[in-house]
N, C-alpha and C. Protein backbone atom coordinates (compact mmCIF):
# COMPACT_ATOMS: atom_id res chain seq x y z
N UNK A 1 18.20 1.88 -17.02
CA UNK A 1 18.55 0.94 -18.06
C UNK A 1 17.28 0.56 -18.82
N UNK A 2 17.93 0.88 -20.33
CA UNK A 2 16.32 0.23 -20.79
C UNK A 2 16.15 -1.27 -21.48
N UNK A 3 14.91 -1.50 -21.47
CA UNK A 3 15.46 -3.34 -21.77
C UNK A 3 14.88 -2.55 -23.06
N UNK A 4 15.39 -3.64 -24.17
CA UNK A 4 15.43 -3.98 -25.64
C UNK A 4 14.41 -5.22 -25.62
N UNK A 5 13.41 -5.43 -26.77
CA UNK A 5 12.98 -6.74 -27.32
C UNK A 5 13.40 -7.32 -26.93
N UNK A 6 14.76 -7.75 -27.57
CA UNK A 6 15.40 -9.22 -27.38
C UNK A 6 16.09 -9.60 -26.23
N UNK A 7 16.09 -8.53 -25.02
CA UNK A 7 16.01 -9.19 -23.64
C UNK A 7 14.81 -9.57 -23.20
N UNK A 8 13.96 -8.94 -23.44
CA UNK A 8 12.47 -9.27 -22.98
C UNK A 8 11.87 -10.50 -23.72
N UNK A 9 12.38 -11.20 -24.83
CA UNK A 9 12.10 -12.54 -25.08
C UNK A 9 12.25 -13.85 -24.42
N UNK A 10 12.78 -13.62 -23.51
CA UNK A 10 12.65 -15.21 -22.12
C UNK A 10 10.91 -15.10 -21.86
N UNK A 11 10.87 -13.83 -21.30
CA UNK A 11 9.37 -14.19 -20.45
C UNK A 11 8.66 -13.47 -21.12
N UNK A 12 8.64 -12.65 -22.17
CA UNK A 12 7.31 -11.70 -23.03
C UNK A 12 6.34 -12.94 -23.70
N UNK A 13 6.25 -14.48 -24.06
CA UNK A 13 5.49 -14.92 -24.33
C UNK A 13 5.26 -15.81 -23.20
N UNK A 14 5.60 -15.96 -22.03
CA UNK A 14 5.10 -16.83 -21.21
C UNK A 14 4.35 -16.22 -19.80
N UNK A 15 3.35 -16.35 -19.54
CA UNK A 15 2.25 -16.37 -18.26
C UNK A 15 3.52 -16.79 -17.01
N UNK A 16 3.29 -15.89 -15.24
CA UNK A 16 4.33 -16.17 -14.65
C UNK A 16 3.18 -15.78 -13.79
N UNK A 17 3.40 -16.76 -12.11
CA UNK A 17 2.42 -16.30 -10.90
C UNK A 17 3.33 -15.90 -10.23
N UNK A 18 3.05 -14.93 -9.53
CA UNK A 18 3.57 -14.06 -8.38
C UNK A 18 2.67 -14.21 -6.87
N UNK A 19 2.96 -14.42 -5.98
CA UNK A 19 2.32 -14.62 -4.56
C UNK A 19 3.04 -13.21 -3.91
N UNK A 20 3.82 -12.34 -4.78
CA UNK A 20 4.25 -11.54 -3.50
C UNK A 20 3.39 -9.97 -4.39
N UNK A 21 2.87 -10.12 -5.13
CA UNK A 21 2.41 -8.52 -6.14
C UNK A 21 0.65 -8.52 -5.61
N UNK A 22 0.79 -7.30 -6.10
CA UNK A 22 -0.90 -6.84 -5.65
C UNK A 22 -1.84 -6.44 -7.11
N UNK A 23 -1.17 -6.75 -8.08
CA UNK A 23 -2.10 -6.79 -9.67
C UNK A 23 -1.09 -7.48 -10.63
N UNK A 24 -2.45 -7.56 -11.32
CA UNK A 24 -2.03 -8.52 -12.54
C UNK A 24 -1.46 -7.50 -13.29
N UNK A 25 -0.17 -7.50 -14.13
CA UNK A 25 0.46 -6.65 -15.41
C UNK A 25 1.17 -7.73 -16.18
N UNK A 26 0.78 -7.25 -17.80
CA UNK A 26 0.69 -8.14 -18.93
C UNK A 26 1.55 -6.86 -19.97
N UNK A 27 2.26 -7.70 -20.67
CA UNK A 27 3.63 -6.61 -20.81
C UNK A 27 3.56 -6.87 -22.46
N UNK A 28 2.99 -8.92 -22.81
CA UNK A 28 2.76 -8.93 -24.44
C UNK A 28 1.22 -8.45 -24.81
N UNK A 29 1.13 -7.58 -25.35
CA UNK A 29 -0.07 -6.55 -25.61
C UNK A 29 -1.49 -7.91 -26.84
N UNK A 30 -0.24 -8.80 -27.39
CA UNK A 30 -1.09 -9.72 -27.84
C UNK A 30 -1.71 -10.92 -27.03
N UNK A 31 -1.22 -11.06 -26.00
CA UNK A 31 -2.04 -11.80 -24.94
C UNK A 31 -3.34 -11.16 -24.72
N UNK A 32 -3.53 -10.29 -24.59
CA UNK A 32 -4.87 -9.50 -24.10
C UNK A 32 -5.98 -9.11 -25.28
N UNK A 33 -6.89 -8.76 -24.77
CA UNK A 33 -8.37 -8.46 -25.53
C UNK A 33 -8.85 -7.19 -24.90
N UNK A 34 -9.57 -6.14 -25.64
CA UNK A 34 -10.49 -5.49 -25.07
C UNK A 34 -9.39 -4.13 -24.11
N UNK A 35 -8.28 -3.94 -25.12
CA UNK A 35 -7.10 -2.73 -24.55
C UNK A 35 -7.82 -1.83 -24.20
N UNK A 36 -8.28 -0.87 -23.61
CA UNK A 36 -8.56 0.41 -23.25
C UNK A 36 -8.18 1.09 -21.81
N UNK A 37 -8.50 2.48 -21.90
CA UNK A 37 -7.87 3.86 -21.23
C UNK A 37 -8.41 3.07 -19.31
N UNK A 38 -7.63 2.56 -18.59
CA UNK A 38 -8.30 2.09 -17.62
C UNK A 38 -9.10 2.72 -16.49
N UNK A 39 -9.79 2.15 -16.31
CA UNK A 39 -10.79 2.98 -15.31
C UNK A 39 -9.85 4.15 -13.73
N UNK A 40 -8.80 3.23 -13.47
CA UNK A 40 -7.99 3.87 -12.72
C UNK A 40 -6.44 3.68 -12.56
N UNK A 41 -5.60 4.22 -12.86
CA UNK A 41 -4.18 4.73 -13.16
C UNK A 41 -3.87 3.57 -11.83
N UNK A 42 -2.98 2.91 -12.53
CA UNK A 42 -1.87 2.12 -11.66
C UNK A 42 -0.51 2.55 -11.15
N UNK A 43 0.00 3.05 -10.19
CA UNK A 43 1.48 3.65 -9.86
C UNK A 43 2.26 2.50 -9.24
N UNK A 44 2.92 2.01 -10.40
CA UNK A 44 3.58 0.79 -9.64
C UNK A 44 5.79 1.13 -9.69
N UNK A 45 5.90 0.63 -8.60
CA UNK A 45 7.55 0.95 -8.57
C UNK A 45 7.96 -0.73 -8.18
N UNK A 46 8.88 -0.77 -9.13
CA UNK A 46 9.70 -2.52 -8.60
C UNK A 46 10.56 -1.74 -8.68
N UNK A 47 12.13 -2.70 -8.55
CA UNK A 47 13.27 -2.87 -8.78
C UNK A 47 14.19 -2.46 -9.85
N UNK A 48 13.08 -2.12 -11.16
CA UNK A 48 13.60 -1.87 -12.29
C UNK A 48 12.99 -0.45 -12.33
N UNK A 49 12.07 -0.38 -11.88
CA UNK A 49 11.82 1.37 -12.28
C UNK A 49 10.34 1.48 -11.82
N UNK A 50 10.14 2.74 -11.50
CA UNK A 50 8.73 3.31 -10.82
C UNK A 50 7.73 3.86 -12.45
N UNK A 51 6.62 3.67 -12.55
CA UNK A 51 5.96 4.06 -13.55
C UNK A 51 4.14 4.14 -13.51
N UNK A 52 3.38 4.68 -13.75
CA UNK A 52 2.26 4.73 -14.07
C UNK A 52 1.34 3.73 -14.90
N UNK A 53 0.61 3.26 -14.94
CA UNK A 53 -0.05 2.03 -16.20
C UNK A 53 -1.65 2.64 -15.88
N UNK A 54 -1.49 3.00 -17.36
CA UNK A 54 -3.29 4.12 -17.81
C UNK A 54 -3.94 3.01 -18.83
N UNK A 55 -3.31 1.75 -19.19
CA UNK A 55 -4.33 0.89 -20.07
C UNK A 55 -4.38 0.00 -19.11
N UNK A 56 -5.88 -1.02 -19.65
CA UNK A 56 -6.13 -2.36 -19.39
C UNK A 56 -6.90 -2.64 -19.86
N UNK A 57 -6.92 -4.32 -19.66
CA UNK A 57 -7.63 -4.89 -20.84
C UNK A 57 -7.92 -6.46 -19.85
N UNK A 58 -8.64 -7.56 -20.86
CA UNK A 58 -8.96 -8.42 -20.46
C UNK A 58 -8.04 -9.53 -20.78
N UNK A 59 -7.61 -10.67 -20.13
CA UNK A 59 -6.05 -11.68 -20.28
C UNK A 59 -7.51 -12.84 -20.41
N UNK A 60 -7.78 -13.69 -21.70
CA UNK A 60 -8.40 -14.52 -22.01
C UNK A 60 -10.11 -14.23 -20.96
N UNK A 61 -10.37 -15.04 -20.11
CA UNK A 61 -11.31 -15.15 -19.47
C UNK A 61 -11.66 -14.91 -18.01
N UNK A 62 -9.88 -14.07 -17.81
CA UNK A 62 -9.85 -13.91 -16.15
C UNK A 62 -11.01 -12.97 -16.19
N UNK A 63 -11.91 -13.01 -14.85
CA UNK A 63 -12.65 -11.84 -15.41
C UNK A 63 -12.35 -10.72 -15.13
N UNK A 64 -11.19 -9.85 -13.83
CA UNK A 64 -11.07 -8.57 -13.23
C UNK A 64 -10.23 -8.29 -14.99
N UNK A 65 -10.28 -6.83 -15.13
CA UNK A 65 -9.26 -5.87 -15.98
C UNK A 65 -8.06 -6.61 -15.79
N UNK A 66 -7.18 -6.02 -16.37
CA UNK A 66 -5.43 -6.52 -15.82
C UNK A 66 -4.74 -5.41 -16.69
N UNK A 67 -3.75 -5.03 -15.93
CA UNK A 67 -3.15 -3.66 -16.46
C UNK A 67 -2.36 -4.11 -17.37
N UNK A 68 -1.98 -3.48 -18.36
CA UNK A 68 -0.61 -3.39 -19.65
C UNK A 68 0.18 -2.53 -19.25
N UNK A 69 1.57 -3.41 -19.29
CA UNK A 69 2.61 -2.85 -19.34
C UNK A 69 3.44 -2.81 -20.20
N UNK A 70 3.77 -1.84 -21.20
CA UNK A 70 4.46 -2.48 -22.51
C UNK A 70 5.93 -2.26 -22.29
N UNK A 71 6.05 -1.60 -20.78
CA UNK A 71 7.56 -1.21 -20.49
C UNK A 71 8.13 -2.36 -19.38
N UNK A 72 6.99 -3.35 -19.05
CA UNK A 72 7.20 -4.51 -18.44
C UNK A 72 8.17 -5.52 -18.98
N UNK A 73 9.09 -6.72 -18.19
CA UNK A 73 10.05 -7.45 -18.94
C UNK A 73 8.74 -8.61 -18.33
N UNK A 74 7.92 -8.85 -17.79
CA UNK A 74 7.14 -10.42 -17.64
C UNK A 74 5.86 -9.84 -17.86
N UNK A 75 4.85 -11.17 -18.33
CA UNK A 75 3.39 -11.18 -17.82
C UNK A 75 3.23 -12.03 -16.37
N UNK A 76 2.62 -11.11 -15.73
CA UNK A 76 2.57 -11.25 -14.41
C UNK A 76 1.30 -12.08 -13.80
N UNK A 77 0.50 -12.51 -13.49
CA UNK A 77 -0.69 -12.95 -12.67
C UNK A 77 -0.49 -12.69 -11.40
N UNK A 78 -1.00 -11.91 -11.02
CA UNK A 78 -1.22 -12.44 -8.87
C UNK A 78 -2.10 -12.99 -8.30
N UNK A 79 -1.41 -13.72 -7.73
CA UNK A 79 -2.17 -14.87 -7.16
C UNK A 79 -3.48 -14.36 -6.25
N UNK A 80 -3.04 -13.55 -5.42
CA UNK A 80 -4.21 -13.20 -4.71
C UNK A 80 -5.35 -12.38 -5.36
N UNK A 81 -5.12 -12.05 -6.96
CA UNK A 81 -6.07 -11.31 -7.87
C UNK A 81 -7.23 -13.05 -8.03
N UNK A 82 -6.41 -13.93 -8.54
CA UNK A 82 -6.63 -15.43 -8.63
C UNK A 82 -7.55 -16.12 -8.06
N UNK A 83 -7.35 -15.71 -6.65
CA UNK A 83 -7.88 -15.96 -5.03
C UNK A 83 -9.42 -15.46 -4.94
N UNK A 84 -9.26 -14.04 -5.69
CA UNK A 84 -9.94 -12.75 -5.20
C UNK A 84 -11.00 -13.35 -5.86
N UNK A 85 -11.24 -14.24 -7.35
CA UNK A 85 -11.96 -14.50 -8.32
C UNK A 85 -12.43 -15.59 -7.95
N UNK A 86 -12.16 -16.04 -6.72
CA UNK A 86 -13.10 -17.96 -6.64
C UNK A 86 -12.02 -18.85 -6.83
N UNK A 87 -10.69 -18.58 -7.27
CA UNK A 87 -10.11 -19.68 -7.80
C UNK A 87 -9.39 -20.61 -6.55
N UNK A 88 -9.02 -21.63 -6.50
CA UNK A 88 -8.59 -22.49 -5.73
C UNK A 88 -7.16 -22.76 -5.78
N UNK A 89 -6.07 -22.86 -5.21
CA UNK A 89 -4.71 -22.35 -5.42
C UNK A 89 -4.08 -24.07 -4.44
N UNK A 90 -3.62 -24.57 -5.47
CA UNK A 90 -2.67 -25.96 -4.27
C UNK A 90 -1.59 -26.22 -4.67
N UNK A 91 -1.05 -26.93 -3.81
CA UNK A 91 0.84 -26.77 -4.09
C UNK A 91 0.92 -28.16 -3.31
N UNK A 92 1.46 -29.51 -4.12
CA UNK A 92 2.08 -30.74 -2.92
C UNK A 92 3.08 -30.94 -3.64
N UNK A 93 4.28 -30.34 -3.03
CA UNK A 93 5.80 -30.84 -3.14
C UNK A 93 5.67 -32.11 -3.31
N UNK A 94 5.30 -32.92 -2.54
CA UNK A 94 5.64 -34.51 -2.65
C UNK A 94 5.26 -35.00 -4.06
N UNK A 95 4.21 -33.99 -4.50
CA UNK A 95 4.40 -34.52 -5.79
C UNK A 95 4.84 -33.97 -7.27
N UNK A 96 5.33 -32.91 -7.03
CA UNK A 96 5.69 -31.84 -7.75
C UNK A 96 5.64 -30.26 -7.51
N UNK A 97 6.66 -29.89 -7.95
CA UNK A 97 6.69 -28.53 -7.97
C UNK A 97 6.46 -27.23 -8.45
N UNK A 98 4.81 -27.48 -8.15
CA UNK A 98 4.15 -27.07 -8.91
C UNK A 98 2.86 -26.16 -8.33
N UNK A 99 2.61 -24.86 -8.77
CA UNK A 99 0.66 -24.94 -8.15
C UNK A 99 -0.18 -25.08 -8.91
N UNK A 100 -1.16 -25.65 -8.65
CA UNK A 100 -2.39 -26.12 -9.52
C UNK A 100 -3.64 -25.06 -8.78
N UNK A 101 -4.34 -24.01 -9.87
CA UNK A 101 -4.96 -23.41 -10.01
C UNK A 101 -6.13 -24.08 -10.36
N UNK A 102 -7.18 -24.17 -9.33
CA UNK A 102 -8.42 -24.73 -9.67
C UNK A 102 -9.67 -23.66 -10.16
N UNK A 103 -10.20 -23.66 -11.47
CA UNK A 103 -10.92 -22.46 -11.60
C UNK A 103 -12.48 -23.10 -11.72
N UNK A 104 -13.77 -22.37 -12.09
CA UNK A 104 -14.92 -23.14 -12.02
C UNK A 104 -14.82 -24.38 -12.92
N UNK A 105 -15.90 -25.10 -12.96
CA UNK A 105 -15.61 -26.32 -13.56
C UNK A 105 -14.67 -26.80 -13.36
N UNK A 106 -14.02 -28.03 -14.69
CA UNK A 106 -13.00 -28.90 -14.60
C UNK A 106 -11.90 -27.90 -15.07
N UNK A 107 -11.99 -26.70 -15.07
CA UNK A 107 -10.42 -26.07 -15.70
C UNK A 107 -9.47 -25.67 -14.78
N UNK A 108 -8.27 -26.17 -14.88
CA UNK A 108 -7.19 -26.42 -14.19
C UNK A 108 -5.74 -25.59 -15.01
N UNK A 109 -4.94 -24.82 -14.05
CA UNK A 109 -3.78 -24.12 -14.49
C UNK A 109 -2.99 -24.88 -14.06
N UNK A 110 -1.67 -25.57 -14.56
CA UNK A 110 -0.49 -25.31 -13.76
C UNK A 110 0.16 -24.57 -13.96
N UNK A 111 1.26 -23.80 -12.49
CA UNK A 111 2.05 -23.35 -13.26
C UNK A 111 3.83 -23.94 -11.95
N UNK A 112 4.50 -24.33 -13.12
CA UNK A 112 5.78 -25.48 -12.79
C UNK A 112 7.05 -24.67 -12.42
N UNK A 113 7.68 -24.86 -11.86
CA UNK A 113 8.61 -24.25 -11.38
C UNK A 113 9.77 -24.12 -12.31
N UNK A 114 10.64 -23.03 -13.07
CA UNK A 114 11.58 -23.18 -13.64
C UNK A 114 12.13 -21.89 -13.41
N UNK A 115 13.87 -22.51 -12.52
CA UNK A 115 14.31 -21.68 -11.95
C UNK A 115 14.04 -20.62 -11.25
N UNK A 116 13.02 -20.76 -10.72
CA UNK A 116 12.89 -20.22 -8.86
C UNK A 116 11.28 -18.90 -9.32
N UNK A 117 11.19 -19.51 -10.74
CA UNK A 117 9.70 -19.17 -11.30
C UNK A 117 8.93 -19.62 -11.98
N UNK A 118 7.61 -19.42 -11.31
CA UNK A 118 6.32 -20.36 -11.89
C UNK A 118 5.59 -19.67 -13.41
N UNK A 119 5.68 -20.61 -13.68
CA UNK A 119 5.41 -20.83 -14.85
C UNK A 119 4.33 -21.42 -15.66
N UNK A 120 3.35 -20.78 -15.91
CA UNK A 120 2.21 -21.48 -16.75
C UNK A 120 2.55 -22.25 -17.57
N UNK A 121 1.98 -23.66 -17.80
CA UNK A 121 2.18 -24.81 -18.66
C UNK A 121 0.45 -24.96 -19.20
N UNK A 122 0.81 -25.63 -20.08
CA UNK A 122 -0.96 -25.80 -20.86
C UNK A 122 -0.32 -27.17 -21.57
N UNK A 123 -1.66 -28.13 -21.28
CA UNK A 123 -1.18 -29.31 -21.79
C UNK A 123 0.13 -29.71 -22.29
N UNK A 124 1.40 -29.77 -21.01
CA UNK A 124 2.01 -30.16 -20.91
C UNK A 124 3.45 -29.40 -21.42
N UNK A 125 3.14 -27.74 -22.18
CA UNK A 125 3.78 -27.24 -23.02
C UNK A 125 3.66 -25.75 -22.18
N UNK A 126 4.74 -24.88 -22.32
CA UNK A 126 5.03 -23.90 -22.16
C UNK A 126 3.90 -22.75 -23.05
N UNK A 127 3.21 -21.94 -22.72
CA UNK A 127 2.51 -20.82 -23.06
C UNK A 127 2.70 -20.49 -24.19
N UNK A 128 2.78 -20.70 -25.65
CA UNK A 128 3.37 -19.74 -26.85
C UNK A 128 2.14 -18.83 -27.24
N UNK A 129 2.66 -17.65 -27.78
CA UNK A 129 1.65 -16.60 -28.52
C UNK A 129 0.68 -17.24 -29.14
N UNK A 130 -0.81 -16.71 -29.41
CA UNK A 130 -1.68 -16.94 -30.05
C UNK A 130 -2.55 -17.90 -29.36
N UNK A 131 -2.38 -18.86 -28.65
CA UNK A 131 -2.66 -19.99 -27.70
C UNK A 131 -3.01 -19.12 -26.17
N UNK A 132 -2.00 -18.60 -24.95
CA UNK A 132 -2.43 -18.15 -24.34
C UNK A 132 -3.22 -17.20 -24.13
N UNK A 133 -3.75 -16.35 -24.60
CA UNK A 133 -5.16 -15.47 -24.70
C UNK A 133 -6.42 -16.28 -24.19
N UNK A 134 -6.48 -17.33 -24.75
CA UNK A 134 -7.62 -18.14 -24.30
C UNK A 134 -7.55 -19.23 -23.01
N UNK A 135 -6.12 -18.78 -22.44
CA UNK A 135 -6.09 -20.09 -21.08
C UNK A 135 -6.98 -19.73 -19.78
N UNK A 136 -7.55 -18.91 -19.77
CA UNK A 136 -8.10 -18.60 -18.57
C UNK A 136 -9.56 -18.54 -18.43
């Protein structure tokens, strides 16, 4: 089955963390900087289909690569890519449902739970184009 645009408009402009994936894949090609032929071929298979990913590029200031997927339906983050970078990862139910991504300095991610996925928020607002490139 192939997705169309206009299914892929829920999550093609919004940032999403994953705790269960082993790389970052970024599916809106305008989120990213610095596209090129990647140093090493990604063979990734989900649920929706098995495929190869030969680009990557840089997602604002994370610093590892992060693969493009333009046949992807989300932009993905993994957490343990997150982890891998210094970052600090907390979660208190009691006070929301939420994880807060601690990166150097005072810069802080959340990302909020909506419907059973996390979700990058930036001052208080959902991720839109042109804006997220620079959250990281």
């Amino acid at each position: 089955m192939q997705f169309t645009q206009s299914r892929r408009i829920g999550l093609l402009d919004h940032v999403i963390m994953d705790s269960g994936c082993t790389n970052t894949t970024i599916c809106n090609g305008e989120l990213m900087h610095g596209l090129r032929h990647a140093e090493k071929e990604l063979d990734i298979h989900t649920n929706v289909s098995s495929r190869v990913l030969n680009e990557a590029g840089f997602l604002g200031r994370f610093p590892p690569p992060v693969y493009y997927d333009e046949d992807g339906i989300a932009n993905v983050l993994a957490m343990c890519k997150m982890i891998a970078v210094g970052c600090r990862i907390t979660m208190d139910t009691d006070f929301d449902n939420a994880f807060i991504v601690h990166c150097d300095g005072n810069r802080k991610m959340q990302f909020v739970n909506r419907k059973g996925v996390y979700v990058l928020e930036q001052l208080g607002a959902n991720v839109k184009p042109g804006i997220s490139g620079s959250f990281l």
